[in-house]
PDB file of N, CA and C in Angstrom:
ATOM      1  N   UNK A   1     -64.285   5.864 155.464  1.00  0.00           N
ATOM      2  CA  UNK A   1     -63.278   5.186 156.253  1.00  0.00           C
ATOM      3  C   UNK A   1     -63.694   5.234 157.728  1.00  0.00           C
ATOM      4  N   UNK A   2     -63.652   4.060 157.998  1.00  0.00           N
ATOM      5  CA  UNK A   2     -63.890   4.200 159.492  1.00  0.00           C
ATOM      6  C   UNK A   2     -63.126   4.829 160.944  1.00  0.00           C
ATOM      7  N   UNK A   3     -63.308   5.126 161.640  1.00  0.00           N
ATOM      8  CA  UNK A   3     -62.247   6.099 162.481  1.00  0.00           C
ATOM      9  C   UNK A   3     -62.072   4.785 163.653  1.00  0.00           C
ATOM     10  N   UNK A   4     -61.173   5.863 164.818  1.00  0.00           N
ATOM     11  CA  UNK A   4     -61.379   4.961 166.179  1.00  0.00           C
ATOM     12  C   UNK A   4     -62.438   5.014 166.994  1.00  0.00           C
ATOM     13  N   UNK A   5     -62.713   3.824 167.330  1.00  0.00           N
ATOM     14  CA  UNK A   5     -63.912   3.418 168.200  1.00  0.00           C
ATOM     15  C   UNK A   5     -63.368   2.931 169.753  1.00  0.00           C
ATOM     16  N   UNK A   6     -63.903   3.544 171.064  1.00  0.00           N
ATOM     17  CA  UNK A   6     -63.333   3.207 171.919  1.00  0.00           C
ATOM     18  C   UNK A   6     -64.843   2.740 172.555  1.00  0.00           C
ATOM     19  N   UNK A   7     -64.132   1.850 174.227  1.00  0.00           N
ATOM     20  CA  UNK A   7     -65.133   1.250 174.467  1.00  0.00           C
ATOM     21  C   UNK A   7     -66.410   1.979 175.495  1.00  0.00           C
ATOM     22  N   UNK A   8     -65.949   3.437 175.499  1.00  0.00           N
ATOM     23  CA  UNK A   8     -67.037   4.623 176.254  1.00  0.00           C
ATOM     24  C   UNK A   8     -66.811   5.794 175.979  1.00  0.00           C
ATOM     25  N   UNK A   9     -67.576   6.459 175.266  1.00  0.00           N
ATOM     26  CA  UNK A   9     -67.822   7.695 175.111  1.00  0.00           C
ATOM     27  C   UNK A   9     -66.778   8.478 175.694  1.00  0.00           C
ATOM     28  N   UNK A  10     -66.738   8.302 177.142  1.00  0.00           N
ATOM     29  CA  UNK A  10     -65.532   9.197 178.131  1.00  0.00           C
ATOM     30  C   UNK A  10     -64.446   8.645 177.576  1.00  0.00           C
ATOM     31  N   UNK A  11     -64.432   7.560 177.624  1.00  0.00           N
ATOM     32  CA  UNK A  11     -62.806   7.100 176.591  1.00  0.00           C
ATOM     33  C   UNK A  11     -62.594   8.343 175.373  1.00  0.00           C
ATOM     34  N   UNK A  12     -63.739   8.039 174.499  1.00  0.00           N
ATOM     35  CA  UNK A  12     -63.684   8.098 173.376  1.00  0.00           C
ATOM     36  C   UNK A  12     -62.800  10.084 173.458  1.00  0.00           C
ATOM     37  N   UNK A  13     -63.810  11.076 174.190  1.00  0.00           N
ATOM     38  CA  UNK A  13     -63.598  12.007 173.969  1.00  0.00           C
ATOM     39  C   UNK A  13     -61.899  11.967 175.118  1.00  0.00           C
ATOM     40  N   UNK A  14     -61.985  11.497 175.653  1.00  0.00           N
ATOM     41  CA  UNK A  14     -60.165  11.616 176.406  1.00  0.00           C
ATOM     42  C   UNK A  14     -59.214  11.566 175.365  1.00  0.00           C
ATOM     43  N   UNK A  15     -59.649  10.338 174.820  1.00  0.00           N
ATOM     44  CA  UNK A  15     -58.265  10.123 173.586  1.00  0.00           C
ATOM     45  C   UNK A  15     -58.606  11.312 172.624  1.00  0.00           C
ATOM     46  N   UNK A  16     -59.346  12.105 171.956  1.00  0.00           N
ATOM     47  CA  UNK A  16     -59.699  13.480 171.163  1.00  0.00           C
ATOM     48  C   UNK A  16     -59.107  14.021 171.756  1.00  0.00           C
ATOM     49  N   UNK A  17     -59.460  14.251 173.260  1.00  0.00           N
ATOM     50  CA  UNK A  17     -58.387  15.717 173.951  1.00  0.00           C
ATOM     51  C   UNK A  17     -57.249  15.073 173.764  1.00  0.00           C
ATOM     52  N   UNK A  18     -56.395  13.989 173.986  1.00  0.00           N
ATOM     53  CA  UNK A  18     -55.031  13.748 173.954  1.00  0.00           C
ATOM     54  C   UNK A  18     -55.106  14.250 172.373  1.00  0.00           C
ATOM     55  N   UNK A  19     -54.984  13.567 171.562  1.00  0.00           N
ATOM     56  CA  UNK A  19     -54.793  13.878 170.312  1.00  0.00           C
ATOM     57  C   UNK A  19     -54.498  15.197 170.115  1.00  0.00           C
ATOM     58  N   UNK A  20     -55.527  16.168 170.557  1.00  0.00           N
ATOM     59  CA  UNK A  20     -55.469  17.872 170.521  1.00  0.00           C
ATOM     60  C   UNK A  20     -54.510  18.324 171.218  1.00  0.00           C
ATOM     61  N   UNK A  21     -54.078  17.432 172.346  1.00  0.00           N
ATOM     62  CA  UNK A  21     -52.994  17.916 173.125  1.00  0.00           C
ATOM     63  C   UNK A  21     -51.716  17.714 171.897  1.00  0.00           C
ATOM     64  N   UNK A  22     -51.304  16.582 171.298  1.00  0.00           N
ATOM     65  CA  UNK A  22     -50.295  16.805 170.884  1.00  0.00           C
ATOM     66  C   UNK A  22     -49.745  17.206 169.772  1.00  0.00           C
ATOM     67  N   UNK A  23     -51.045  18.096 169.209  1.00  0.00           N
ATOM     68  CA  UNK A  23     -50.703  19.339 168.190  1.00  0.00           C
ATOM     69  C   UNK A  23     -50.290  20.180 168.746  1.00  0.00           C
ATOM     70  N   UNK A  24     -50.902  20.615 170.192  1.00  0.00           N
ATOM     71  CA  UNK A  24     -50.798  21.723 171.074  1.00  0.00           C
ATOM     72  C   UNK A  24     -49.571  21.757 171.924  1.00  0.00           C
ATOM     73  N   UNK A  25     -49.223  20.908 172.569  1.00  0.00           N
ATOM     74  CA  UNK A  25     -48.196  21.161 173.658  1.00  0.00           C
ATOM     75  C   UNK A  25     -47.204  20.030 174.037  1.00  0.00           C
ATOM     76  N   UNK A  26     -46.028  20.220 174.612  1.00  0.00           N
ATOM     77  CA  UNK A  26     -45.016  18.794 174.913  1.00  0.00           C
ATOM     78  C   UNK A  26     -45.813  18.206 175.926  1.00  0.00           C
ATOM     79  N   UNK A  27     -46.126  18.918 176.805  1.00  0.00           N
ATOM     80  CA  UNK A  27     -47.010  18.106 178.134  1.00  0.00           C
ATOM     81  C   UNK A  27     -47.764  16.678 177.457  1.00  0.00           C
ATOM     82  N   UNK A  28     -47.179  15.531 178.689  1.00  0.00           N
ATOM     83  CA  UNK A  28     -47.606  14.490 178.557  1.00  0.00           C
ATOM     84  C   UNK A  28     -49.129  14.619 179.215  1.00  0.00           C
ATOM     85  N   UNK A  29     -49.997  13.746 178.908  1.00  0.00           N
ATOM     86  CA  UNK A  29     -51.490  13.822 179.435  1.00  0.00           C
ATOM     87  C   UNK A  29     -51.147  13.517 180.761  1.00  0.00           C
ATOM     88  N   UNK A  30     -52.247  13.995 181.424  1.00  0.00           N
ATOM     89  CA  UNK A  30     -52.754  13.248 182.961  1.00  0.00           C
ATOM     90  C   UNK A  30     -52.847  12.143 182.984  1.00  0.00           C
ATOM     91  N   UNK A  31     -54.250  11.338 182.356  1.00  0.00           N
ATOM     92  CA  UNK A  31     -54.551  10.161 182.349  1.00  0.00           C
ATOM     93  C   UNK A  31     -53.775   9.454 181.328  1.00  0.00           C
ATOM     94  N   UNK A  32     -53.826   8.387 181.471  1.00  0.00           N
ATOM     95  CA  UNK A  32     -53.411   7.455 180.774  1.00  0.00           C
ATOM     96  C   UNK A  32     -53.675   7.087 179.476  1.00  0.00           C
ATOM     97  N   UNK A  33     -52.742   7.202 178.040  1.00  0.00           N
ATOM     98  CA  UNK A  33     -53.251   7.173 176.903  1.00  0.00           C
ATOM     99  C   UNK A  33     -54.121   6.300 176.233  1.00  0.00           C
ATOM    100  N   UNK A  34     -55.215   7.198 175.822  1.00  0.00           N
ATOM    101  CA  UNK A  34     -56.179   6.037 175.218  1.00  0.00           C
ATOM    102  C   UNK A  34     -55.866   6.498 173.958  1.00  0.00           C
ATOM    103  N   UNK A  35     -55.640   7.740 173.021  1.00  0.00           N
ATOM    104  CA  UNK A  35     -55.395   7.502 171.818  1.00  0.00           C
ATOM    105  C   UNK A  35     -54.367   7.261 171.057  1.00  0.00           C
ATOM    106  N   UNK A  36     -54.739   6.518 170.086  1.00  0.00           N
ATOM    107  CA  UNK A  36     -53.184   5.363 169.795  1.00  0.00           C
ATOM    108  C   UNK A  36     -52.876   6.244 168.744  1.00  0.00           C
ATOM    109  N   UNK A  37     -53.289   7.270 168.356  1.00  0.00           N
ATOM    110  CA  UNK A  37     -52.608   8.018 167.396  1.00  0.00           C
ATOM    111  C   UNK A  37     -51.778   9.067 168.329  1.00  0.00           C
ATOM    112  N   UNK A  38     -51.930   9.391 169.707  1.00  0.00           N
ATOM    113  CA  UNK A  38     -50.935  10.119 170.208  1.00  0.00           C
ATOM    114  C   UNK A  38     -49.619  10.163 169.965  1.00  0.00           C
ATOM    115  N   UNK A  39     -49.063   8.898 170.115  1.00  0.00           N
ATOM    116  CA  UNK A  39     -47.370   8.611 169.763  1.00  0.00           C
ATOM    117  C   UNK A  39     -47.226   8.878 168.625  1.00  0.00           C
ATOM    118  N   UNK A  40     -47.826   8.471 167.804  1.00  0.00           N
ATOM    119  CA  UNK A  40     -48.005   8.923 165.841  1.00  0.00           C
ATOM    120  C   UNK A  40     -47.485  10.356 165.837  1.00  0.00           C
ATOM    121  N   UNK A  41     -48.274  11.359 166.195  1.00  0.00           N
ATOM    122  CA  UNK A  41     -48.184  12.957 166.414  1.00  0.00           C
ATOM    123  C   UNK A  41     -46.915  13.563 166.907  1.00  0.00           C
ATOM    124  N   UNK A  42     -46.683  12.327 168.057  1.00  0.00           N
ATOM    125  CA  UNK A  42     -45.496  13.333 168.633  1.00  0.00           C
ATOM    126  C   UNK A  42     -44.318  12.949 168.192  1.00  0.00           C
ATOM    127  N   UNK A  43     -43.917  11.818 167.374  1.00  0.00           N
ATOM    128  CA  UNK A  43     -43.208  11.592 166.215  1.00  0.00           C
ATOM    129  C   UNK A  43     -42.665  12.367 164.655  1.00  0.00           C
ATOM    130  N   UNK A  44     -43.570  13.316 164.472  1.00  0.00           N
ATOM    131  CA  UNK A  44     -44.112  14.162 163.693  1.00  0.00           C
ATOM    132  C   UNK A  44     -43.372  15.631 163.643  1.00  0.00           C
ATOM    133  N   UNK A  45     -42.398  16.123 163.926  1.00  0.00           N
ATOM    134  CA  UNK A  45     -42.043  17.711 163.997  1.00  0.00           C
ATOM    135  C   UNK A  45     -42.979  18.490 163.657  1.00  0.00           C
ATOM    136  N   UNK A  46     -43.797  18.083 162.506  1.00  0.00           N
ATOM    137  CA  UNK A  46     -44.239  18.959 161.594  1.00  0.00           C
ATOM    138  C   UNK A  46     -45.630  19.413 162.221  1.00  0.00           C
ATOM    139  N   UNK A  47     -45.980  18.519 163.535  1.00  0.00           N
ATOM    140  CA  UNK A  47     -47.299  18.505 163.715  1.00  0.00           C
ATOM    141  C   UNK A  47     -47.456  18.945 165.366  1.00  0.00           C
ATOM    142  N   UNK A  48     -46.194  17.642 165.782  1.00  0.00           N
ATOM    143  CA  UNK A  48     -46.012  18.031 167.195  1.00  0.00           C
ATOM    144  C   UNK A  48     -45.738  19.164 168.408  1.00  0.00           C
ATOM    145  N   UNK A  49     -46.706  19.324 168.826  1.00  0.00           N
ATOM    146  CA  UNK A  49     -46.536  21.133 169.568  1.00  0.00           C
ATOM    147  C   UNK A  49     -46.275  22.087 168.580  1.00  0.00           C
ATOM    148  N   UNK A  50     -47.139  21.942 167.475  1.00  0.00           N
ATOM    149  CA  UNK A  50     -47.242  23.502 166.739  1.00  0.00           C
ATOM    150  C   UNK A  50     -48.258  24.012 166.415  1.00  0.00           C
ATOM    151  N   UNK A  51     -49.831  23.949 167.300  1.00  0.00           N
ATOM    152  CA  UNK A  51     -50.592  24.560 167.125  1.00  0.00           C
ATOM    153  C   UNK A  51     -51.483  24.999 168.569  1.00  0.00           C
ATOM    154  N   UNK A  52     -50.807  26.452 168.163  1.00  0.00           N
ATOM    155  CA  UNK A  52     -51.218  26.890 169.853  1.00  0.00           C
ATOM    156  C   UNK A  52     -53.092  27.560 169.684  1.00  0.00           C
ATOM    157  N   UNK A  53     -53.214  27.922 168.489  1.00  0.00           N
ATOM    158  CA  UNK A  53     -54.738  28.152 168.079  1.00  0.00           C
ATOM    159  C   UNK A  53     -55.933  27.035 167.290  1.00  0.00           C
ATOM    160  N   UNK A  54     -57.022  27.576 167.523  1.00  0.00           N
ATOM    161  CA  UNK A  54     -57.667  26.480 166.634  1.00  0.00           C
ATOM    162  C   UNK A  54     -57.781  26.321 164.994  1.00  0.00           C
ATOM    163  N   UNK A  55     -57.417  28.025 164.817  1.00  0.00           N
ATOM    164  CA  UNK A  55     -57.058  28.307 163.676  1.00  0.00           C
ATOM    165  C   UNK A  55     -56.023  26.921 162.630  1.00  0.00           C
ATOM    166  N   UNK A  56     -54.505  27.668 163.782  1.00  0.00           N
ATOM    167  CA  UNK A  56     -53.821  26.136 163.591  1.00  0.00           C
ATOM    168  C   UNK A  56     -53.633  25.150 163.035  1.00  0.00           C
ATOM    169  N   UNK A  57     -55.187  24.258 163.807  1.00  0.00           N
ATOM    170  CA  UNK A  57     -55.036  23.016 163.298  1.00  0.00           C
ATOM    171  C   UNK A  57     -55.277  22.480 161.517  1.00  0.00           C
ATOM    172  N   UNK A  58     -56.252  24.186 161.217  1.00  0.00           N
ATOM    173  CA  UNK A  58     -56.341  23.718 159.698  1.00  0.00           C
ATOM    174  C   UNK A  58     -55.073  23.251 158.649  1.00  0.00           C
ATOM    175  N   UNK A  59     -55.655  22.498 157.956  1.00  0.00           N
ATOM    176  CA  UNK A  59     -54.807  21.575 156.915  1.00  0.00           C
ATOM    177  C   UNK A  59     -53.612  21.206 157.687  1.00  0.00           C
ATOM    178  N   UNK A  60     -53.956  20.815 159.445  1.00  0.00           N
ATOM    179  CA  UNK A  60     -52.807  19.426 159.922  1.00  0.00           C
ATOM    180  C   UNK A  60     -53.887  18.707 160.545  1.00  0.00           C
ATOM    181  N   UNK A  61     -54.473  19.249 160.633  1.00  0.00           N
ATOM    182  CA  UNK A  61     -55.686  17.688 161.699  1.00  0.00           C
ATOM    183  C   UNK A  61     -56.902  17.369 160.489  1.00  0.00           C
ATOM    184  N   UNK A  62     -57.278  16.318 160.781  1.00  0.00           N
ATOM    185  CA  UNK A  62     -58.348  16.090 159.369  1.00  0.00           C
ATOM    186  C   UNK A  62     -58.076  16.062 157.790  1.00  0.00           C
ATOM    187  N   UNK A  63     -56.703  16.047 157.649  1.00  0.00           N
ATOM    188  CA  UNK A  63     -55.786  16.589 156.464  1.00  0.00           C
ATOM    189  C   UNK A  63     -56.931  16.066 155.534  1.00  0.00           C
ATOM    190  N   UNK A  64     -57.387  16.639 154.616  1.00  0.00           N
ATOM    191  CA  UNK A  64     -56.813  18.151 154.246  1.00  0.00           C
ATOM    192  C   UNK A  64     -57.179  19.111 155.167  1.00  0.00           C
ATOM    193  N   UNK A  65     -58.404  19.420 155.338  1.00  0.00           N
ATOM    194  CA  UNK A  65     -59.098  20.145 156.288  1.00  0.00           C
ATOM    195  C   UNK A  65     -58.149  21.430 156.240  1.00  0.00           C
ATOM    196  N   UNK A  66     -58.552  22.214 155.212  1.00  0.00           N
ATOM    197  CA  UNK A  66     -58.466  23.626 154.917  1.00  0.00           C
ATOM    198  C   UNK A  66     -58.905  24.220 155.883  1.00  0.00           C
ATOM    199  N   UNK A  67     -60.245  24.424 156.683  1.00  0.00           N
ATOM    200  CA  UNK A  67     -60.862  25.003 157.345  1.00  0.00           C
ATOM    201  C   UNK A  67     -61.287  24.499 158.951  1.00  0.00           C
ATOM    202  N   UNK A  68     -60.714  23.570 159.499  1.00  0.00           N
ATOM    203  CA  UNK A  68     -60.517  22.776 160.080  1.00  0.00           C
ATOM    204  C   UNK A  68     -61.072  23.617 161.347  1.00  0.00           C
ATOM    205  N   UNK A  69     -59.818  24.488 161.519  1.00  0.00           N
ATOM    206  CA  UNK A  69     -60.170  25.146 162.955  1.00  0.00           C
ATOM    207  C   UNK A  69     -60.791  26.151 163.186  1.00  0.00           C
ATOM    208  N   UNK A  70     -61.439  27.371 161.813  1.00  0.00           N
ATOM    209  CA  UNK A  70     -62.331  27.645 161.649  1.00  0.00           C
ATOM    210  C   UNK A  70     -63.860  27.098 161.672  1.00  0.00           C
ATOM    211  N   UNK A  71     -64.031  26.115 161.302  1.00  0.00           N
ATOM    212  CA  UNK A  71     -64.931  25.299 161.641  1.00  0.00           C
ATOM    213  C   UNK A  71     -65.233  25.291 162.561  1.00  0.00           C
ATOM    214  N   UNK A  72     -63.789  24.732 163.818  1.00  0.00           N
ATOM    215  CA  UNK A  72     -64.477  24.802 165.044  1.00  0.00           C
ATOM    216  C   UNK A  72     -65.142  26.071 165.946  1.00  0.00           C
ATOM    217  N   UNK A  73     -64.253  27.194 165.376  1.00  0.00           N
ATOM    218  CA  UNK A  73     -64.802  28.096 166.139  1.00  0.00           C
ATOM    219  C   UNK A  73     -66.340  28.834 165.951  1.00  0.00           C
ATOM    220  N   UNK A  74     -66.160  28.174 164.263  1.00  0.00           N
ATOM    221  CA  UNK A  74     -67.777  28.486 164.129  1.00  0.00           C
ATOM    222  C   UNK A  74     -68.922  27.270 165.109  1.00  0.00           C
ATOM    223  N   UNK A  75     -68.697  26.565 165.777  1.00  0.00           N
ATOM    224  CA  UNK A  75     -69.364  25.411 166.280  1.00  0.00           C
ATOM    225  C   UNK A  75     -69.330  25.864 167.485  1.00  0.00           C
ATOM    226  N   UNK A  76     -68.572  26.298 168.103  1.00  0.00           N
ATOM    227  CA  UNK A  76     -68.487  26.958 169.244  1.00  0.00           C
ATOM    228  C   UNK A  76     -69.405  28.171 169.214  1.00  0.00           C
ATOM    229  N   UNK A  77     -69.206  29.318 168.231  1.00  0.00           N
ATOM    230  CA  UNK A  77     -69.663  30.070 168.050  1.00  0.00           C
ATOM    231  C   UNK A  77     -71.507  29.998 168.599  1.00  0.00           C
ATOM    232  N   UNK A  78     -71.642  29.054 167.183  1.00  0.00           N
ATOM    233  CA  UNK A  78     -72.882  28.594 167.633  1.00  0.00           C
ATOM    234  C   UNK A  78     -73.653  27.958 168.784  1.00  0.00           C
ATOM    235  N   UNK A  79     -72.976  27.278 169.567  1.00  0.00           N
ATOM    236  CA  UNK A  79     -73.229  26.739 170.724  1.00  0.00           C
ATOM    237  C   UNK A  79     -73.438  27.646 172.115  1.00  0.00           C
ATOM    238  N   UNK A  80     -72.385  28.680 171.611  1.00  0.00           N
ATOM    239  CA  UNK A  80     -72.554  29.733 172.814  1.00  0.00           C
ATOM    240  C   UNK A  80     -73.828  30.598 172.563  1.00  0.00           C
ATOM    241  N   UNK A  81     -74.179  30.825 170.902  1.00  0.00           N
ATOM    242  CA  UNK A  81     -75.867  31.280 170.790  1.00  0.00           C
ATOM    243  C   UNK A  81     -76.728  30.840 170.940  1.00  0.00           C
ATOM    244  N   UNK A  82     -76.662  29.619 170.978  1.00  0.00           N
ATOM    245  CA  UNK A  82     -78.026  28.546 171.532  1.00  0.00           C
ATOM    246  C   UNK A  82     -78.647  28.375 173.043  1.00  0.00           C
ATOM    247  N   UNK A  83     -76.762  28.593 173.612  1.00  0.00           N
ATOM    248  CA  UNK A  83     -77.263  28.336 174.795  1.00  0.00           C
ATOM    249  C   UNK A  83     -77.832  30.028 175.824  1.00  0.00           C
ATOM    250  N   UNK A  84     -77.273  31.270 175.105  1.00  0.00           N
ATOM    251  CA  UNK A  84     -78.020  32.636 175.303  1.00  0.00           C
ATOM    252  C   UNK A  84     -79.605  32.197 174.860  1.00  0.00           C
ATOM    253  N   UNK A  85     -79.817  31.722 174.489  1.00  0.00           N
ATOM    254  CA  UNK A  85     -81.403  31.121 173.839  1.00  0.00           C
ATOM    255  C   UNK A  85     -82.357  30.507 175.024  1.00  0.00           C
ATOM    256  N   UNK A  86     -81.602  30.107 175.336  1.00  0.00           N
ATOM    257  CA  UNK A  86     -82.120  28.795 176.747  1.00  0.00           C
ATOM    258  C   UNK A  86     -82.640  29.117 177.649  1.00  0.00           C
TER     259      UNK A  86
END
């Protein structure tokens, strides 16, 4: 399935952080919404401002995504050993 496609990269990852924002918090974004699934989310009780960890987001972001926010921290994880490497 294809996802959203925006028209620059910097777009692209703004609307991701919005998105993450509105698992995470009521705060409206700074900039101006580029992801159109934002309003979707904050519609949502179930989703909206209830994940204050990355843990969290598993099995609500990526649904199913059991491991979701584990994942990320393993990606992080790794990134912070690569760059001790450098």
């Amino acid at each position: 399935m294809r996802g959203e496609w925006f028209d620059s990269a910097r777009l692209g990852i703004r609307a991701h952080i919005q998105h993450l924002l509105a698992y995470a918090t009521t705060r409206e974004p700074l900039q101006p919404v580029a992801d159109p699934r934002y309003y979707i989310v904050r519609q949502l009780p179930a989703y909206f401002a209830q994940c204050s960890t990355w843990e969290s987001l598993s099995g609500k972001w990526a649904v199913p995504g059991p491991n979701y926010g584990q994942n990320i921290l393993r990606i992080i994880e790794r990134v912070k050993t690569t760059q001790q490497h450098l």
